[in-house]
C-alpha atoms as a PDB file:
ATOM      1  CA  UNK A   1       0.000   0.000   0.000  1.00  0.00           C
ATOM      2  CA  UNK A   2       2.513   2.442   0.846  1.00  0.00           C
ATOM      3  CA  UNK A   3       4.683   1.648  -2.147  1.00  0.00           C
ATOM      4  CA  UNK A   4       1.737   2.359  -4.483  1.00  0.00           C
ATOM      5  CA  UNK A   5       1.190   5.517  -2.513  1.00  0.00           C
ATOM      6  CA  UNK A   6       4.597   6.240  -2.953  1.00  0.00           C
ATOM      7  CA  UNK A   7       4.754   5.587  -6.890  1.00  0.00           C
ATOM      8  CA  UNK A   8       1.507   7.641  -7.358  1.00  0.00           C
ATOM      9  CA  UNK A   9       2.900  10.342  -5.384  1.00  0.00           C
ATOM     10  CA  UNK A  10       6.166  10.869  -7.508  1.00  0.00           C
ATOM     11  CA  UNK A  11       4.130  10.198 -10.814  1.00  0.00           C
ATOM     12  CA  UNK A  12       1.869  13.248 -10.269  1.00  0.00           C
ATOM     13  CA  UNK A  13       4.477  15.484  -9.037  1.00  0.00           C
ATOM     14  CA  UNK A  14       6.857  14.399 -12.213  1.00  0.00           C
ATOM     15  CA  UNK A  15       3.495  14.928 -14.195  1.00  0.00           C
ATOM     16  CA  UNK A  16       2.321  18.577 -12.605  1.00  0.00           C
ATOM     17  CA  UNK A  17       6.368  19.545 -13.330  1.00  0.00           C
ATOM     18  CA  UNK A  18       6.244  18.568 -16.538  1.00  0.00           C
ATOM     19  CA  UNK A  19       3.223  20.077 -17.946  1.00  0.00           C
ATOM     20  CA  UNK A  20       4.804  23.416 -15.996  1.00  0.00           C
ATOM     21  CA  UNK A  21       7.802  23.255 -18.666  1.00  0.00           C
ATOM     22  CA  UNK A  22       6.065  24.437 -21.381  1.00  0.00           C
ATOM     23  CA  UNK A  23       4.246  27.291 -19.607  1.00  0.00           C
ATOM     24  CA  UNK A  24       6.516  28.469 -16.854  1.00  0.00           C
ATOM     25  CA  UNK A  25       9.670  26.075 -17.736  1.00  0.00           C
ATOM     26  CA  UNK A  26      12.074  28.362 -15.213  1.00  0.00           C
ATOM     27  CA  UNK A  27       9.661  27.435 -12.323  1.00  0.00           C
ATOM     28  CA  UNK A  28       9.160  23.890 -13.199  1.00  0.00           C
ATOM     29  CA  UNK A  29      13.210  24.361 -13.436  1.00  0.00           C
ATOM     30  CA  UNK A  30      12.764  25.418  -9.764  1.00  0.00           C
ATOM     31  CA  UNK A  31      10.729  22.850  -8.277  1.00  0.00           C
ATOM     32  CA  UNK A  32      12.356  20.124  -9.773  1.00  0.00           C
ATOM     33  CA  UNK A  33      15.717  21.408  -8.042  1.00  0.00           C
ATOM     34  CA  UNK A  34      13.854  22.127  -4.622  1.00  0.00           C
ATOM     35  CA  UNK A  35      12.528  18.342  -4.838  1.00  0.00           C
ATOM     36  CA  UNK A  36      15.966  16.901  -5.635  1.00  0.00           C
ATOM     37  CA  UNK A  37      18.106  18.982  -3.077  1.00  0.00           C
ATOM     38  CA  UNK A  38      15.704  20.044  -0.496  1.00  0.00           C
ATOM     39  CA  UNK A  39      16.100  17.050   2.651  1.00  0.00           C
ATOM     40  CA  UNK A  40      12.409  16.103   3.923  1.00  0.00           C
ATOM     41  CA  UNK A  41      13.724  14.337   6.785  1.00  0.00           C
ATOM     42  CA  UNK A  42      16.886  14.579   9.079  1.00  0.00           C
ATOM     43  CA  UNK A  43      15.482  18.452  10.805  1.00  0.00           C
ATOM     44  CA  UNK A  44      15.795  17.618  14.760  1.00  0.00           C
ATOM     45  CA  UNK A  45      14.116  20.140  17.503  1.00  0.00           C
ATOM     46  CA  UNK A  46      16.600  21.228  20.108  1.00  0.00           C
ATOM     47  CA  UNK A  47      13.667  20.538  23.135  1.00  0.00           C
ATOM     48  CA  UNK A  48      13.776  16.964  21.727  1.00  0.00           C
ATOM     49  CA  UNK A  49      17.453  16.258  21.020  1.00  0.00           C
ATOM     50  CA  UNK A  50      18.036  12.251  20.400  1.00  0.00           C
ATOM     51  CA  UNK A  51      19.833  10.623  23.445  1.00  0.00           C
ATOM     52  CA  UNK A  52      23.368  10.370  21.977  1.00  0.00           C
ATOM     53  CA  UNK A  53      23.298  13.938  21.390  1.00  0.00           C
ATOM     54  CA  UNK A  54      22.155  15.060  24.364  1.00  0.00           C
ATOM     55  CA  UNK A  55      25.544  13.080  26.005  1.00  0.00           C
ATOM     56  CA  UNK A  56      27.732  15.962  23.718  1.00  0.00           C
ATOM     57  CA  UNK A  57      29.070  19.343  24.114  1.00  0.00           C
ATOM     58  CA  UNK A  58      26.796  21.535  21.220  1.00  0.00           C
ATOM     59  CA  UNK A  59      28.564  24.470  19.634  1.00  0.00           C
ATOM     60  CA  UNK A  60      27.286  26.441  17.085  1.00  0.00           C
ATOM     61  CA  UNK A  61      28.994  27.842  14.569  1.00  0.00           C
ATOM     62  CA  UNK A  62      27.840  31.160  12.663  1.00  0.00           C
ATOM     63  CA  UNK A  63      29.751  32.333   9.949  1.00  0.00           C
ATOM     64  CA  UNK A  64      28.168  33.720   6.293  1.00  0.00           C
ATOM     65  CA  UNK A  65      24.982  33.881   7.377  1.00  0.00           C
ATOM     66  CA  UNK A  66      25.317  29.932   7.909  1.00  0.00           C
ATOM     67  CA  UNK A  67      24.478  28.385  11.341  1.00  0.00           C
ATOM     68  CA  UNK A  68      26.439  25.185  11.768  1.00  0.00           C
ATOM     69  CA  UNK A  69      25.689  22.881  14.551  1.00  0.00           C
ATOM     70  CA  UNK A  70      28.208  20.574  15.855  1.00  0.00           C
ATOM     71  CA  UNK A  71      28.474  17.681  18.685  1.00  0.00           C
ATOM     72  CA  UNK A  72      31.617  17.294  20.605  1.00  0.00           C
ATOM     73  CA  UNK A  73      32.608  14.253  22.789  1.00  0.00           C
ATOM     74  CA  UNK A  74      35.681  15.658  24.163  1.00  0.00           C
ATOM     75  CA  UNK A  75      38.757  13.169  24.305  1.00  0.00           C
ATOM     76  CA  UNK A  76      42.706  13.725  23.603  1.00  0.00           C
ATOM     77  CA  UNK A  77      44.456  15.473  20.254  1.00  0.00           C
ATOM     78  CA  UNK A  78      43.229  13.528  18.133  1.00  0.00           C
ATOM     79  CA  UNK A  79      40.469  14.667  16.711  1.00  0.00           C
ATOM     80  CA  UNK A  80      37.756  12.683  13.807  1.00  0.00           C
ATOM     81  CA  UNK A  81      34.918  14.743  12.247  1.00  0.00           C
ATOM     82  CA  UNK A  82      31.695  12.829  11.402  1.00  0.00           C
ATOM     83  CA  UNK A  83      29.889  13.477   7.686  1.00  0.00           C
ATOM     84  CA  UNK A  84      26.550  12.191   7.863  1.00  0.00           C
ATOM     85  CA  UNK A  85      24.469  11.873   4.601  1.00  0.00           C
ATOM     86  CA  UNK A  86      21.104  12.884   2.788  1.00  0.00           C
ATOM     87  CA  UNK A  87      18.289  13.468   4.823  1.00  0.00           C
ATOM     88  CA  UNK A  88      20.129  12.332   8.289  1.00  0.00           C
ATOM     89  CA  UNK A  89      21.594  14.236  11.159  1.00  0.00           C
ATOM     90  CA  UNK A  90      24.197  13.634  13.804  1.00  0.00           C
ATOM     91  CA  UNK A  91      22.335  10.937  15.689  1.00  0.00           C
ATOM     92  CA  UNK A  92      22.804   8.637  13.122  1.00  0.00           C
ATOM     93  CA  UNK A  93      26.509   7.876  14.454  1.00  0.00           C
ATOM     94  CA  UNK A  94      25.218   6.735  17.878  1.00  0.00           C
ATOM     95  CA  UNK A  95      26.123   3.088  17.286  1.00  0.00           C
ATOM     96  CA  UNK A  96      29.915   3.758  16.109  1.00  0.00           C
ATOM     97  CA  UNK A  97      30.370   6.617  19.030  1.00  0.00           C
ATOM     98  CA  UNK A  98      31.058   3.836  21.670  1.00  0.00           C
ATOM     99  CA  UNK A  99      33.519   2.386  19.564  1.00  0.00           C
ATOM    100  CA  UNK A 100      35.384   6.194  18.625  1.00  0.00           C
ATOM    101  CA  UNK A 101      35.141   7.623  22.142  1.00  0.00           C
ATOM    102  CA  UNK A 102      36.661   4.525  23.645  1.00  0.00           C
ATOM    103  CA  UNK A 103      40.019   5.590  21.401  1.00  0.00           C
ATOM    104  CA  UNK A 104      39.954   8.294  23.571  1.00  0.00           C
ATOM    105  CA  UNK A 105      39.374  10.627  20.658  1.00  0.00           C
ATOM    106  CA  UNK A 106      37.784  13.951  20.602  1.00  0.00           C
ATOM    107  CA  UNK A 107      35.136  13.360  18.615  1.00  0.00           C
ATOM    108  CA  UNK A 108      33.141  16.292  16.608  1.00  0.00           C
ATOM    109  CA  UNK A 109      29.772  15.347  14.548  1.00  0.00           C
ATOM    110  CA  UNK A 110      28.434  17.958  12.021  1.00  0.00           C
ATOM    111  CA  UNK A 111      24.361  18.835  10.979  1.00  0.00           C
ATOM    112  CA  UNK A 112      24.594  19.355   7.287  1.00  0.00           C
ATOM    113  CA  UNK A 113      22.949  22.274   5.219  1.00  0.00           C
ATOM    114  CA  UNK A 114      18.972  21.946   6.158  1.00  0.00           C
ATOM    115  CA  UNK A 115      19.649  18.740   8.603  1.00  0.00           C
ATOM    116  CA  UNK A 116      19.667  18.476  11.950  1.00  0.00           C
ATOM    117  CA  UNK A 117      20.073  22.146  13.899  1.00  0.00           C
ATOM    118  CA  UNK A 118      21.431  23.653  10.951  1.00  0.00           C
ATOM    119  CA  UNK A 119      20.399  26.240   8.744  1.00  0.00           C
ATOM    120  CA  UNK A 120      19.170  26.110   5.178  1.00  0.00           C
ATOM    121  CA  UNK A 121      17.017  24.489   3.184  1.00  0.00           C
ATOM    122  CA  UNK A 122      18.915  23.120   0.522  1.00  0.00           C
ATOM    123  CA  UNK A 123      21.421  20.524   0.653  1.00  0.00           C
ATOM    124  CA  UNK A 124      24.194  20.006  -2.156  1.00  0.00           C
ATOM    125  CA  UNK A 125      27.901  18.468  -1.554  1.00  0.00           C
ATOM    126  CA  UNK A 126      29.040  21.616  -2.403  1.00  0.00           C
ATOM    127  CA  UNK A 127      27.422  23.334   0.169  1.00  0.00           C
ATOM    128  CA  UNK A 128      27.834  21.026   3.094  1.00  0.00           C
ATOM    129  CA  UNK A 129      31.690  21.096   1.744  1.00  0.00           C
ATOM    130  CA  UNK A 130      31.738  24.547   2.694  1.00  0.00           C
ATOM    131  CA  UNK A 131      30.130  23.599   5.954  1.00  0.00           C
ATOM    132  CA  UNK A 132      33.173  21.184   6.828  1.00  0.00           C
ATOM    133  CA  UNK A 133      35.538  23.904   5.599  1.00  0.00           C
ATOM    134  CA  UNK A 134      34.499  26.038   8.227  1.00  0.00           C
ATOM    135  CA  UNK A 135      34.461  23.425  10.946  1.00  0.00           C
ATOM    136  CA  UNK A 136      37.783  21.754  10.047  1.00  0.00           C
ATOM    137  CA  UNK A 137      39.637  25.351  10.175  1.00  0.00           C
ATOM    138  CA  UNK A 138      38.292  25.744  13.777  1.00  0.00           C
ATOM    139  CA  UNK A 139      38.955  22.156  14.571  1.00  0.00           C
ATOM    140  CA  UNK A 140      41.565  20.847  12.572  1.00  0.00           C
ATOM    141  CA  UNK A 141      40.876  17.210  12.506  1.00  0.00           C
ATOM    142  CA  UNK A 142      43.307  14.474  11.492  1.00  0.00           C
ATOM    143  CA  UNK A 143      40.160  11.874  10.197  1.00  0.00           C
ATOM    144  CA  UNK A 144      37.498  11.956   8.518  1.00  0.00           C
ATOM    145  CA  UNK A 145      34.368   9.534   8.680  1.00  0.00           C
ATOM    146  CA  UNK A 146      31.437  10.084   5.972  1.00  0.00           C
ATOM    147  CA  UNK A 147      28.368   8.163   5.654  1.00  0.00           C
ATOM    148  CA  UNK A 148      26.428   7.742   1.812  1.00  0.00           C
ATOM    149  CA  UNK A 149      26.328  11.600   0.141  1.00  0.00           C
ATOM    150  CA  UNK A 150      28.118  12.354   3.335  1.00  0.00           C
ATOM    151  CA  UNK A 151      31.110  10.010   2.246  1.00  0.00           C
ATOM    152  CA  UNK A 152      30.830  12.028  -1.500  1.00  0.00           C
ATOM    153  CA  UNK A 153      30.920  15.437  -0.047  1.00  0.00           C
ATOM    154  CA  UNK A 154      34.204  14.367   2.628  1.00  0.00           C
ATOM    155  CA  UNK A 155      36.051  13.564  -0.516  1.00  0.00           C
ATOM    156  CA  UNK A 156      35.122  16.219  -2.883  1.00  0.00           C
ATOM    157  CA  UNK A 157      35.864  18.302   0.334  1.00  0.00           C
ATOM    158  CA  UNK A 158      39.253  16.925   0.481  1.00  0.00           C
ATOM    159  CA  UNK A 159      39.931  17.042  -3.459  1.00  0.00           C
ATOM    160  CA  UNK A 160      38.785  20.803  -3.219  1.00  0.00           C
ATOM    161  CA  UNK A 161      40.109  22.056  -0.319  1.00  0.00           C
ATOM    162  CA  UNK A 162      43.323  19.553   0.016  1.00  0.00           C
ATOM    163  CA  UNK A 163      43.401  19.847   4.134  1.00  0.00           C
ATOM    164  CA  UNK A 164      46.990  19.004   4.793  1.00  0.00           C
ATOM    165  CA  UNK A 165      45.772  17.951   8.687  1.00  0.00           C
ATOM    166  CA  UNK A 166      43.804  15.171   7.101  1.00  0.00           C
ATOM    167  CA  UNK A 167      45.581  11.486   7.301  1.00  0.00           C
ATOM    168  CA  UNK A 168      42.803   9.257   6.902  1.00  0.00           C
ATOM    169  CA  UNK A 169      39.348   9.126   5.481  1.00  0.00           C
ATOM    170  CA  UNK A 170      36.788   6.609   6.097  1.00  0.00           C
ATOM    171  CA  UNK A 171      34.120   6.665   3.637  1.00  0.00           C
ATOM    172  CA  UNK A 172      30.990   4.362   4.101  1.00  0.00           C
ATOM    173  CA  UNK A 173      28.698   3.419   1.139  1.00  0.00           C
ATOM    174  CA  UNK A 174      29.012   6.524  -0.795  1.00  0.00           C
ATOM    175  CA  UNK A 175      27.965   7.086  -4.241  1.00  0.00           C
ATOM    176  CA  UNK A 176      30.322   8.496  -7.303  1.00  0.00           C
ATOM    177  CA  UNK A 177      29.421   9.650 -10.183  1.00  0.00           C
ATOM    178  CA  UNK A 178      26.952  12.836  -9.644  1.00  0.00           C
ATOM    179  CA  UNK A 179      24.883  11.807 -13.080  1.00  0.00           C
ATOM    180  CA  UNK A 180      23.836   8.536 -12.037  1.00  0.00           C
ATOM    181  CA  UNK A 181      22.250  10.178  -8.869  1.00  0.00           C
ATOM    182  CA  UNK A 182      20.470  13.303 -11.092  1.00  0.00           C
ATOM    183  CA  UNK A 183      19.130  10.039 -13.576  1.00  0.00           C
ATOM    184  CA  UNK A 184      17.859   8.376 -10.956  1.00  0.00           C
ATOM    185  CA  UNK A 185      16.197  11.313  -9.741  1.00  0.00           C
ATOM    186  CA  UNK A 186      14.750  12.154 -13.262  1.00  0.00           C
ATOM    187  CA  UNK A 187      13.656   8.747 -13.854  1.00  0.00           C
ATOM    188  CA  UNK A 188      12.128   8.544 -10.240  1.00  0.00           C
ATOM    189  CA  UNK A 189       9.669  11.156 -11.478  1.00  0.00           C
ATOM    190  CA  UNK A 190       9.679  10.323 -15.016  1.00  0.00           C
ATOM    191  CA  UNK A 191      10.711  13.763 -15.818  1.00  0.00           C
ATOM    192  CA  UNK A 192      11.066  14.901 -19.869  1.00  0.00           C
ATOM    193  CA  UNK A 193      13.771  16.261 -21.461  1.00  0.00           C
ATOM    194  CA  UNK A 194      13.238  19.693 -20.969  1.00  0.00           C
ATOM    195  CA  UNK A 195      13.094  19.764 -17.618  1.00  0.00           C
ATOM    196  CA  UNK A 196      16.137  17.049 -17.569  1.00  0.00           C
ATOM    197  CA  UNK A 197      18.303  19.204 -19.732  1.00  0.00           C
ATOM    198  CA  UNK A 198      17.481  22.212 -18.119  1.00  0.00           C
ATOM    199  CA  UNK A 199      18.177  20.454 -14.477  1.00  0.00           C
ATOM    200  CA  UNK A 200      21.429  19.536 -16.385  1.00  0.00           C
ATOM    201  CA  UNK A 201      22.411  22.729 -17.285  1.00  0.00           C
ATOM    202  CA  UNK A 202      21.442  24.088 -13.379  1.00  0.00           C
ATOM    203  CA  UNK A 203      24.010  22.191 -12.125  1.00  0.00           C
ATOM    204  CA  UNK A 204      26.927  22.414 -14.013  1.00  0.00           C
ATOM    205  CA  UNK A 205      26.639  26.037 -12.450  1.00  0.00           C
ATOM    206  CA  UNK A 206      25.937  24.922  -8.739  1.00  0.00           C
ATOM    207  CA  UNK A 207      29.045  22.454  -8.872  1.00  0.00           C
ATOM    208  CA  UNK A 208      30.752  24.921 -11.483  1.00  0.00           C
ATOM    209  CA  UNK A 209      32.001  21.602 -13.879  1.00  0.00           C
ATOM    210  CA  UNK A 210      30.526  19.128 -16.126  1.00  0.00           C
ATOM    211  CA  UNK A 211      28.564  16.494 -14.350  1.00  0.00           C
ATOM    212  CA  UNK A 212      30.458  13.464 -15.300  1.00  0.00           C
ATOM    213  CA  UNK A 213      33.408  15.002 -13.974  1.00  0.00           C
ATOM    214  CA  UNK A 214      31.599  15.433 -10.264  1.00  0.00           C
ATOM    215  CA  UNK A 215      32.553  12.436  -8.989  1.00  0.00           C
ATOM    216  CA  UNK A 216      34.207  10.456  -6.127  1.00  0.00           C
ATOM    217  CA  UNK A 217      36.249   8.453  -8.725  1.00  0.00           C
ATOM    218  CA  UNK A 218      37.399  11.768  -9.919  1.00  0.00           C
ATOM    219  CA  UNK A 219      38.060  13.197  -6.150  1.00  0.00           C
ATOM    220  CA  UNK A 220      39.944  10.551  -4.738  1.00  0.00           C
ATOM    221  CA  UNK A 221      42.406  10.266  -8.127  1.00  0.00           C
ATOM    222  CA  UNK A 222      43.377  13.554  -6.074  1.00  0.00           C
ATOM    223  CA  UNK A 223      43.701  12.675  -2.215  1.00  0.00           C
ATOM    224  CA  UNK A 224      47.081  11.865  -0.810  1.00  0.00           C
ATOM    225  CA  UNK A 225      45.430  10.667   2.466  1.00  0.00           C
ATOM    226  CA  UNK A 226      44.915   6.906   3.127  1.00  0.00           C
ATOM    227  CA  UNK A 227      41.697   5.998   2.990  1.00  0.00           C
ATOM    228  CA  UNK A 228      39.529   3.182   4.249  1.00  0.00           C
ATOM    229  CA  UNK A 229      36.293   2.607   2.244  1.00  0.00           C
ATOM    230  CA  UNK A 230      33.465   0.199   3.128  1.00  0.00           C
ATOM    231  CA  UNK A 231      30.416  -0.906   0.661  1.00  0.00           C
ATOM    232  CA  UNK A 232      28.140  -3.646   1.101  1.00  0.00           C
ATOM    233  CA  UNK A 233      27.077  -5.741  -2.189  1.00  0.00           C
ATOM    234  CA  UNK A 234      23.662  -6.097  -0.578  1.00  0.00           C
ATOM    235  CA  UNK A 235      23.302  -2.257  -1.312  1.00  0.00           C
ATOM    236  CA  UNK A 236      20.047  -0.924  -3.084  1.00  0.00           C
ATOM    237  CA  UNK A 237      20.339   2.495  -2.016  1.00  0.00           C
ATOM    238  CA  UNK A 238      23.820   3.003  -3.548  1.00  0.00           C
ATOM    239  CA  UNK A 239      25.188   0.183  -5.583  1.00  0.00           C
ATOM    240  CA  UNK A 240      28.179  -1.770  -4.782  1.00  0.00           C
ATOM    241  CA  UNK A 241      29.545  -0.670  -8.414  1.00  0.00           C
ATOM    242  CA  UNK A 242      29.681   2.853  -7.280  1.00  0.00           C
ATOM    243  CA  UNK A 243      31.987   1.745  -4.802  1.00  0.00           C
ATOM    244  CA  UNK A 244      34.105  -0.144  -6.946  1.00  0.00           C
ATOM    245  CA  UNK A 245      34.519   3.285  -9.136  1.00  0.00           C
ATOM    246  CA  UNK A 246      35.857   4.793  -6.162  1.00  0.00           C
ATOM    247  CA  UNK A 247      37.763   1.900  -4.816  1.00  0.00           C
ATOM    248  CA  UNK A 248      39.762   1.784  -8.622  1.00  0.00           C
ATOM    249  CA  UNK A 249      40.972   5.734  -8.582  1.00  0.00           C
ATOM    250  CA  UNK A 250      41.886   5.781  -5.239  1.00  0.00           C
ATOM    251  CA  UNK A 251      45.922   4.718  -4.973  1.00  0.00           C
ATOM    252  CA  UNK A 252      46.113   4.445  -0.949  1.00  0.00           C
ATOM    253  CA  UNK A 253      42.853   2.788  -0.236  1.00  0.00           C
ATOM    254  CA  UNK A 254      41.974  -0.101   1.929  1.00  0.00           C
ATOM    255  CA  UNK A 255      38.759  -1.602   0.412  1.00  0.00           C
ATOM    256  CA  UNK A 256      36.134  -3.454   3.034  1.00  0.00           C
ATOM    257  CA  UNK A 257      33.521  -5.394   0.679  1.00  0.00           C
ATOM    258  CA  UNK A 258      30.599  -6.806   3.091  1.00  0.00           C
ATOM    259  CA  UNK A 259      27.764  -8.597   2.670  1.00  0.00           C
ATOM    260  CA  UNK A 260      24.243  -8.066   4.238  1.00  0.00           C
ATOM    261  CA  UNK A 261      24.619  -4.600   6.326  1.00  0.00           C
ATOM    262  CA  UNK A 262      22.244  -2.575   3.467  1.00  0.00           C
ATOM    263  CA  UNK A 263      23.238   1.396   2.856  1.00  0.00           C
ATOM    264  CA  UNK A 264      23.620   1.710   6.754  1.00  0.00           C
ATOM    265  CA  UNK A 265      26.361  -0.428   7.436  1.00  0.00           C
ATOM    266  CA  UNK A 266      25.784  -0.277  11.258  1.00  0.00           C
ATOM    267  CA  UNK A 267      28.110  -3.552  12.397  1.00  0.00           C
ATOM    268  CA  UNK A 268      30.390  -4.051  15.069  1.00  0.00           C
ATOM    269  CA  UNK A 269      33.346  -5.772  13.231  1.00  0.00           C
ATOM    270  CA  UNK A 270      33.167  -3.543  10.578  1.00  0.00           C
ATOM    271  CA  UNK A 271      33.479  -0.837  13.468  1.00  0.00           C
ATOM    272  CA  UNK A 272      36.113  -2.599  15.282  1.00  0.00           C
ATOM    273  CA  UNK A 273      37.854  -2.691  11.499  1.00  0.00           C
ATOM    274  CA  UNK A 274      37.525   1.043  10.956  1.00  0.00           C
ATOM    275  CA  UNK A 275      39.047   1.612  14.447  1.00  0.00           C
ATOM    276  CA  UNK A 276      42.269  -0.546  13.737  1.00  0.00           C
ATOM    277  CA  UNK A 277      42.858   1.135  10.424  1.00  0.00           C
ATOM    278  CA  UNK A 278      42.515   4.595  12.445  1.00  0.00           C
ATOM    279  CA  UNK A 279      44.595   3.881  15.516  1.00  0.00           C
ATOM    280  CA  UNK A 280      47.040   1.273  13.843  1.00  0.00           C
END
């Protein structure tokens, strides 16, 4: 029932978009981007924070008109920031924190754009990379731990910025290649190829470069830091080829293929794994 709900639901909105094009096609244009980038889940309320945020130190960080909200378990010099991914928050680390804090790490969790306690309303890599600019300057962290889009935008971060503080990255089911995510999208809503062209055309300004060349494949062909990346074959949020595409550019990567975790990858061995490559 809910999946039919569901398929109706992105049918008529792909259909009310569509029929805009040819009247208004810069506001279909519009709406089309505010589906695809604007998070309808992952907002928290600050009366009702989750449990494992409540146990951290929040600091808020406002710089360019942005609001930034971060977590901090406070631990030695060593210091990992946590990327969570599309329409998530902080709280979605609460089953790896035992596992970090027990290094004795300070540990430092981000909201991205329009998640969590931050501001905005739109969320693109390139935004949220600007986010972790800002927080790594203050910070300075040595690692770097990204879930899904949140694993993307880490790397692009790095490949952008090239943080000389960062040794390691630990990226966890993340997608590559920027035009397989917009397809989906256009397919999802069976889009036509006006508004697909002119969604196209939208974001090779917002990520200033041709699509097929915003990619993790493409990032990580520029990271020096070692990286650890984990993907699970049982995937069918992002598929285990996209991590292969990242796994293949990357020269200093240690590649963790598992079987049965889904897009989440919550497991304790793979945790205990992603500690050893950390602390080792």
């Amino acid at each position: 029932m809910k999946k039919n709900f569901y398929f109706l639901l992105t049918k008529s909105i792909g259909t009310y978009i569509n029929l805009m094009s040819y009247v208004f096609p810069a506001k279909a244009t519009q709406i089309a981007h505010g589906y695809f980038s604007e998070p309808r889940k992952g907002k928290i309320n600050s009366s009702k924070l989750p449990k494992t945020l409540q146990e951290a130190s929040l600091e808020t960080i406002t710089q360019n008109d942005n609001t930034i909200q971060t977590y901090i378990w406070k631990g030695n010099d060593t210091i990992i920031l946590l990327i969570h991914g599309w329409e998530s928050n902080s709280s979605r680390w609460k089953k790896i924190l035992p596992y970090l804090i027990q290094s004795g790490s300070t540990i430092i969790a981000i909201d991205g754009p329009g998640q969590g306690l931050s501001s905005g309303k739109e969320f693109t890599v390139t935004k949220y990379a600007e986010f972790i600019d800002i927080v790594a300057k203050k910070y300075q962290p040595q690692y770097i731990i990204g879930h899904s889009m949140g694993g993307k935008t880490g790397l692009y971060y790095q490949y952008k910025y090239q943080n000389p503080t960062i040794q390691k990255m630990v990226i966890l089911g993340a997608p590559s290649d920027f035009v397989i995510i917009l397809k989906n999208f256009t397919t999802l809503l069976s889009l036509n190829n006006k508004v697909s062209k002119a969604l196209e055309n939208k974001y090779i300004q917002v990520l200033g470069t041709q699509l097929d060349q915003f990619a993790s494949k493409e990032f990580v062909s520029k990271i020096e830091a070692k990286g650890f990346l984990a993907h699970d074959i049982d995937d069918t949020i992002v598929l285990f080829k996209e991590g292969k595409k990242i796994v293949d550019s990357w020269k200093n990567v240690q590649f963790e293929e598992t079987k049965g975790l889904g897009h989440k990858l919550h497991d304790d061995d793979l945790y205990r794994k992603i500690c050893e490559f950390l602390f080792n």
